[in-house]
C-alpha atoms as a PDB file:
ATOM      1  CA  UNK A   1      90.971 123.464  76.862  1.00  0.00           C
ATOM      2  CA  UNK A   2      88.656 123.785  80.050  1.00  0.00           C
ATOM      3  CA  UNK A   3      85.829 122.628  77.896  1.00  0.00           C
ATOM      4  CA  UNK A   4      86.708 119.201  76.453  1.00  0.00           C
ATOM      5  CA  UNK A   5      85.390 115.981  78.070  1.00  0.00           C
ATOM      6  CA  UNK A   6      88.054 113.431  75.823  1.00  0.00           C
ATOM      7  CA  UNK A   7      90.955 114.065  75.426  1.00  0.00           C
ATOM      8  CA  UNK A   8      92.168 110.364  73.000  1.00  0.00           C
ATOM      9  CA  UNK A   9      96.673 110.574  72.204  1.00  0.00           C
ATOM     10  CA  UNK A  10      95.475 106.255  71.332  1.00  0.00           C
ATOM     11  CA  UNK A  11      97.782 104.833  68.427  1.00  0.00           C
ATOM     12  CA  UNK A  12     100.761 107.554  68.679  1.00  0.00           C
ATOM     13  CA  UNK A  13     104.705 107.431  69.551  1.00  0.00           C
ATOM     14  CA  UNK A  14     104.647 109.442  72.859  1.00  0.00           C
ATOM     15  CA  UNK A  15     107.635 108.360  74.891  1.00  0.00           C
ATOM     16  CA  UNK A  16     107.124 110.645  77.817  1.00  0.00           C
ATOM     17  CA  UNK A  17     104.220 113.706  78.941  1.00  0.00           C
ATOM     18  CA  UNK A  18     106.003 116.959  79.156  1.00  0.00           C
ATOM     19  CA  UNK A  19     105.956 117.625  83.181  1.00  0.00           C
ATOM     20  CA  UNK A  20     103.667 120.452  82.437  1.00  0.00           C
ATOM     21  CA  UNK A  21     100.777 118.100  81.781  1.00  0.00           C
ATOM     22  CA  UNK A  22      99.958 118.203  85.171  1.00  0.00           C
ATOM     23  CA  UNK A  23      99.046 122.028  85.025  1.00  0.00           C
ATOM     24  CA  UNK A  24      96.367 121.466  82.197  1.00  0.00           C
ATOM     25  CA  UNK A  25      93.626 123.107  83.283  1.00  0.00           C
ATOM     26  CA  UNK A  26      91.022 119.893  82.425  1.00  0.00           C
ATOM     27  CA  UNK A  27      87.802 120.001  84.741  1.00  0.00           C
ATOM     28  CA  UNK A  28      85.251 118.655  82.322  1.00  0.00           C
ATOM     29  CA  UNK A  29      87.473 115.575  80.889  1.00  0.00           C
ATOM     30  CA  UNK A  30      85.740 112.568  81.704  1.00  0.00           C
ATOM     31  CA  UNK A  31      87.933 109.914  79.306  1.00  0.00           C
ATOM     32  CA  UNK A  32      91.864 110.181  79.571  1.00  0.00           C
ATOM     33  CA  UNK A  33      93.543 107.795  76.883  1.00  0.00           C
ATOM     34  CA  UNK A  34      97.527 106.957  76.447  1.00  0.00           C
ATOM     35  CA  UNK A  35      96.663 103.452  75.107  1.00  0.00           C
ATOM     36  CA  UNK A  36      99.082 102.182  72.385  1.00  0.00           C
ATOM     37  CA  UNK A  37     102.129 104.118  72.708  1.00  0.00           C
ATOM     38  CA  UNK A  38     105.397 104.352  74.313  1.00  0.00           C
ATOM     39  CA  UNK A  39     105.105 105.908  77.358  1.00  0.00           C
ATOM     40  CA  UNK A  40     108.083 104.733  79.434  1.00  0.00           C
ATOM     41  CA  UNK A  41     106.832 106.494  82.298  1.00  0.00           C
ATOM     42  CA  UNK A  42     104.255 109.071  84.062  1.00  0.00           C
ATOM     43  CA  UNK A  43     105.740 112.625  84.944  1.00  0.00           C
ATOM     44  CA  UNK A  44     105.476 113.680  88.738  1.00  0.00           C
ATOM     45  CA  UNK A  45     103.279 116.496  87.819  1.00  0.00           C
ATOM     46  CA  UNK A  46     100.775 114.199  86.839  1.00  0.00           C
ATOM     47  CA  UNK A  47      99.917 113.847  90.640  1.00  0.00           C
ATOM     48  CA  UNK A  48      98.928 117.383  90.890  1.00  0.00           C
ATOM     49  CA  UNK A  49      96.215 116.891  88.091  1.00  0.00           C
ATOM     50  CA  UNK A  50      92.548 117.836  89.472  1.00  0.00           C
ATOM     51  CA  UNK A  51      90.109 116.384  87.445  1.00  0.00           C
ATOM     52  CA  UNK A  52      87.001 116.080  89.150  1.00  0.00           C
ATOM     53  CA  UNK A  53      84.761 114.793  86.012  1.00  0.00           C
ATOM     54  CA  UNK A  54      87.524 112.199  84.784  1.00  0.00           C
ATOM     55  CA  UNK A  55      85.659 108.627  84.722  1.00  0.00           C
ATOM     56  CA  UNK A  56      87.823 106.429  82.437  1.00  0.00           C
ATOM     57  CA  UNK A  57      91.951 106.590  82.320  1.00  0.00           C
ATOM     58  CA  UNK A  58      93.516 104.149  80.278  1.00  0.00           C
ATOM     59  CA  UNK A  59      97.512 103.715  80.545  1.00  0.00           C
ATOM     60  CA  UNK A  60      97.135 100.144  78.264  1.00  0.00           C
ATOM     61  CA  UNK A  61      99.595  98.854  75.933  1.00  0.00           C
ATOM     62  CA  UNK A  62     102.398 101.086  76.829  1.00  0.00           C
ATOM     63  CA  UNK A  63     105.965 100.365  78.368  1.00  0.00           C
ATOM     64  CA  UNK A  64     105.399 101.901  81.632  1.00  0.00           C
ATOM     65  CA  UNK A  65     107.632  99.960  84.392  1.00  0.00           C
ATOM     66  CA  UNK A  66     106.521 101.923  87.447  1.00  0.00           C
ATOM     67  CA  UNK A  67     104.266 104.766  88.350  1.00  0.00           C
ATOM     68  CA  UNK A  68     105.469 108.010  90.314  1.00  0.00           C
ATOM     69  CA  UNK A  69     105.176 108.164  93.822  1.00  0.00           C
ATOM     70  CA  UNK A  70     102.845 111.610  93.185  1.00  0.00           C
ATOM     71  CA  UNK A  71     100.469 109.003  91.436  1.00  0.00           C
ATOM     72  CA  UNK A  72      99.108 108.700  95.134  1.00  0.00           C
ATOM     73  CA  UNK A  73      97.852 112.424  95.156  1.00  0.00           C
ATOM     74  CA  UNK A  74      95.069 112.054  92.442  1.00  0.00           C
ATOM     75  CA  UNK A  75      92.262 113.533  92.932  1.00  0.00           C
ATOM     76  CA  UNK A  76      89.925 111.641  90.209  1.00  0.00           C
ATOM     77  CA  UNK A  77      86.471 110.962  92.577  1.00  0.00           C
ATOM     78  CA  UNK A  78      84.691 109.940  89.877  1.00  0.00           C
ATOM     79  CA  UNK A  79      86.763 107.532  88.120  1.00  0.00           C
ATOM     80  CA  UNK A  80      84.836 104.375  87.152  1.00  0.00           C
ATOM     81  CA  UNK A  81      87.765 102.827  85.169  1.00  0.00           C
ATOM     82  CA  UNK A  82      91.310 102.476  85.648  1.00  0.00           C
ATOM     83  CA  UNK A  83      93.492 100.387  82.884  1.00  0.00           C
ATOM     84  CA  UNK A  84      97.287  99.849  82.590  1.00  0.00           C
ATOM     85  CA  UNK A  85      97.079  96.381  80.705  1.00  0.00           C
ATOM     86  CA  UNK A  86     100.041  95.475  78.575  1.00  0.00           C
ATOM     87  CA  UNK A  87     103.039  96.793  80.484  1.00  0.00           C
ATOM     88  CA  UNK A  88     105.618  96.123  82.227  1.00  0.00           C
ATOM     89  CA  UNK A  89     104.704  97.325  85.573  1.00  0.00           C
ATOM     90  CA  UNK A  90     106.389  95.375  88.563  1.00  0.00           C
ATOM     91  CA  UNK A  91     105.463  97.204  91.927  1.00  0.00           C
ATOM     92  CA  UNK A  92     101.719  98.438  92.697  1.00  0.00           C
ATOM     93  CA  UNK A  93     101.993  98.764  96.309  1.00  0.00           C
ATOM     94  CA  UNK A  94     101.438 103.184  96.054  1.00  0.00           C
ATOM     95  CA  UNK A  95      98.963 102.967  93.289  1.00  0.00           C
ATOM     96  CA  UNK A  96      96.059 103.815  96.105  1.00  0.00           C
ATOM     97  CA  UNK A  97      97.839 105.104  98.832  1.00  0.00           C
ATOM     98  CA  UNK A  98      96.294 108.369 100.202  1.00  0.00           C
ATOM     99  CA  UNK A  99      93.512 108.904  97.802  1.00  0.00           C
ATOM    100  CA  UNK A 100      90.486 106.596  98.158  1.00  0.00           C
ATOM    101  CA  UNK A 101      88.907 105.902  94.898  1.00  0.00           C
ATOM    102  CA  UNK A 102      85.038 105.251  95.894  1.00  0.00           C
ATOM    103  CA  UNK A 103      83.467 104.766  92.452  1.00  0.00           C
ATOM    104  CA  UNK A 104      86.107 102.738  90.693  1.00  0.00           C
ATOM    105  CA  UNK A 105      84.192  99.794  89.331  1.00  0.00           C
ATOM    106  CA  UNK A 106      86.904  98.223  86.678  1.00  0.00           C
ATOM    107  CA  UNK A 107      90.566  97.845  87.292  1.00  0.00           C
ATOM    108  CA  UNK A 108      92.444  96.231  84.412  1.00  0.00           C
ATOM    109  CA  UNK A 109      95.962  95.210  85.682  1.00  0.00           C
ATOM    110  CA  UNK A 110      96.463  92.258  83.155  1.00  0.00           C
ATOM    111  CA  UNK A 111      99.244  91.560  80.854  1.00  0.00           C
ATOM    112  CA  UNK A 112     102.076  93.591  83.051  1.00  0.00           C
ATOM    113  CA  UNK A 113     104.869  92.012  85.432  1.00  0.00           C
ATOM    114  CA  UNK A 114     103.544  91.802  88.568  1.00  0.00           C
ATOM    115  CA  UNK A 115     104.754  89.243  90.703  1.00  0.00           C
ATOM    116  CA  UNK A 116     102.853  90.187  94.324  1.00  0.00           C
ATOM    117  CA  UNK A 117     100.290  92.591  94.959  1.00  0.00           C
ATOM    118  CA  UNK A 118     100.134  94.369  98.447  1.00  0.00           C
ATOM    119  CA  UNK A 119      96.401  94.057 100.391  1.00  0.00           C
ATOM    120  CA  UNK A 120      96.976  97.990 100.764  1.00  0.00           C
ATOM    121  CA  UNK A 121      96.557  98.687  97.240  1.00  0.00           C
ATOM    122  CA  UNK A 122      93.227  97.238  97.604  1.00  0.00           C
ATOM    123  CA  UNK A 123      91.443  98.755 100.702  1.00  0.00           C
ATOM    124  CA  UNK A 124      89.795 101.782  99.746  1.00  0.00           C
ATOM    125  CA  UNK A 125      87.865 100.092  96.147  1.00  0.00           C
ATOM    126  CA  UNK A 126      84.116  99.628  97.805  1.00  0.00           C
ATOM    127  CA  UNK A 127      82.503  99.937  94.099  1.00  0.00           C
ATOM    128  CA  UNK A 128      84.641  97.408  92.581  1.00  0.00           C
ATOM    129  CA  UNK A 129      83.527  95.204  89.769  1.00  0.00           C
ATOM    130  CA  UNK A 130      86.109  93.848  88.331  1.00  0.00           C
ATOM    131  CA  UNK A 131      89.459  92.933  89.260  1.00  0.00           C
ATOM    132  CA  UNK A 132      91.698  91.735  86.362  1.00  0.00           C
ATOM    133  CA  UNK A 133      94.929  90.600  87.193  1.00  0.00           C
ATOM    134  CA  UNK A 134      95.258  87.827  84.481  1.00  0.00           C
ATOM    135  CA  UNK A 135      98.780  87.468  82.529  1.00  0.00           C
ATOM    136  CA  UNK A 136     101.393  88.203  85.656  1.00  0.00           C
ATOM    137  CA  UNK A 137     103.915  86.771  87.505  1.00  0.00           C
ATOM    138  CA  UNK A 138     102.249  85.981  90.621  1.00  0.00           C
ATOM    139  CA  UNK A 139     102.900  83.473  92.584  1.00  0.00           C
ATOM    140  CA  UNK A 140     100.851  83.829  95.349  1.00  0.00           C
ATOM    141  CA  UNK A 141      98.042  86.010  96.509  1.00  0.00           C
ATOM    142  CA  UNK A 142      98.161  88.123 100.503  1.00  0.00           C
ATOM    143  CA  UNK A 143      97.168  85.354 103.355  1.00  0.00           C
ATOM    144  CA  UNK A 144      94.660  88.237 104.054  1.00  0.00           C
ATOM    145  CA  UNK A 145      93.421  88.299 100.601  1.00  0.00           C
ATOM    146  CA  UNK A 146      90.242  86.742 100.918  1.00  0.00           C
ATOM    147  CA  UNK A 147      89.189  88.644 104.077  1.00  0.00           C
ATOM    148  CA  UNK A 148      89.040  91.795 101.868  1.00  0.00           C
ATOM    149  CA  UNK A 149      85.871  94.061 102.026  1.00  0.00           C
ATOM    150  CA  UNK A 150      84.949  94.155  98.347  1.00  0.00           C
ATOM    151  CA  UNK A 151      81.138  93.893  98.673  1.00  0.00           C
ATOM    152  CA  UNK A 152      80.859  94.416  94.689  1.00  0.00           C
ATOM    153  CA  UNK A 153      83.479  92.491  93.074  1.00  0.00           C
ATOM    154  CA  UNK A 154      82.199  90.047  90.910  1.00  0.00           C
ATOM    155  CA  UNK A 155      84.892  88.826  88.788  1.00  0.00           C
ATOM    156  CA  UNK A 156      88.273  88.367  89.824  1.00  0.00           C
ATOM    157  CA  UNK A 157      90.450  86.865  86.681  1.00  0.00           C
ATOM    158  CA  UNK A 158      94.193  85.404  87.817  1.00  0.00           C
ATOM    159  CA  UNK A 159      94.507  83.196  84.538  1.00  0.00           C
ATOM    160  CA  UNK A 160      98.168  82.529  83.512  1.00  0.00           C
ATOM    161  CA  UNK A 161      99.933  83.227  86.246  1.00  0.00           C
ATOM    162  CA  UNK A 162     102.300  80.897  88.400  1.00  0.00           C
ATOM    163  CA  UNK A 163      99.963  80.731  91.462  1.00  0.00           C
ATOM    164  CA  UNK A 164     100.755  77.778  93.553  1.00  0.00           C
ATOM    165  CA  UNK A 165      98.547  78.274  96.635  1.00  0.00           C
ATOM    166  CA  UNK A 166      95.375  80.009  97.420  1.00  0.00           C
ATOM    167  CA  UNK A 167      95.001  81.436 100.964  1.00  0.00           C
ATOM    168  CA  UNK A 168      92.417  80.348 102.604  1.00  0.00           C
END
């Protein structure tokens, strides 16, 4: 187990992660993949997971309506990209609370239920690309939104939403 680098559950029925998945001893993993199931929602213990190598984590096309407060705790340094597209999700505001994630480049947030998004969630992404936050429910975007320090973004996608203003 300490030696695999993918670790792919794509295309399966999982409803939940036994709370023990947070103990797996994973160092090397580099791509984490729940994509296509039924994952209702992410087990506290995930928080504790250490996973120094992990560089892609991909949550998309599940039913996941809100993420665990531990989800603040990761310790993922090298993650590049992060993608929960096609859920349900409603509330981001803890998704980067304590840990900073300096290398993530992609952040796929599309297709979920999102209806605000706090400038907090945002403050600690220096090396991001790509911000996708197309297919929502948001109606407007933080006044403070465009004095964020994202020196790399380069595409920012808010199609089909039910934005009425843009601050300024």
């Amino acid at each position: 187990c300490r030696l695999i680098e993918t670790l792919d559950l794509d295309g399966n029925d999982l409803t939940l992660l036994p709370e023990s998945f947070g103990e797996l001893p994973l160092l090397k993993l580099k791509r984490l993949s729940f994509e296509n199931n039924k994952l209702t929602g992410i087990p506290r213990s995930f928080g504790k997971l250490k996973l120094p190598a992990l560089e892609h984590l991909t949550f998309r096309q599940n039913q996941l309506r809100e993420l665990p407060d531990t989800f603040v705790d990761l310790h993922f340094p090298a993650l590049s990209t992060l993608d929960f597209c096609g859920n349900k999700l409603t509330l981001l505001d803890k998704l980067f609370g304590k840990t900073p994630l300096p290398n993530l480049e992609r952040l796929n947030l599309a297709q979920n239920r999102l209806s605000n998004i706090s400038t907090l969630m945002l403050l600690d992404l220096p090396s991001l690309i790509v911000l996708n936050l197309s297919r929502n429910d948001l109606f407007e975007l933080p006044n403070d939104f465009g004095q964020l320090k994202l020196p790399k973004l380069e595409e920012l996608n808010l199609t089909t939403n039910r934005l009425q203003t843009l601050p300024l």
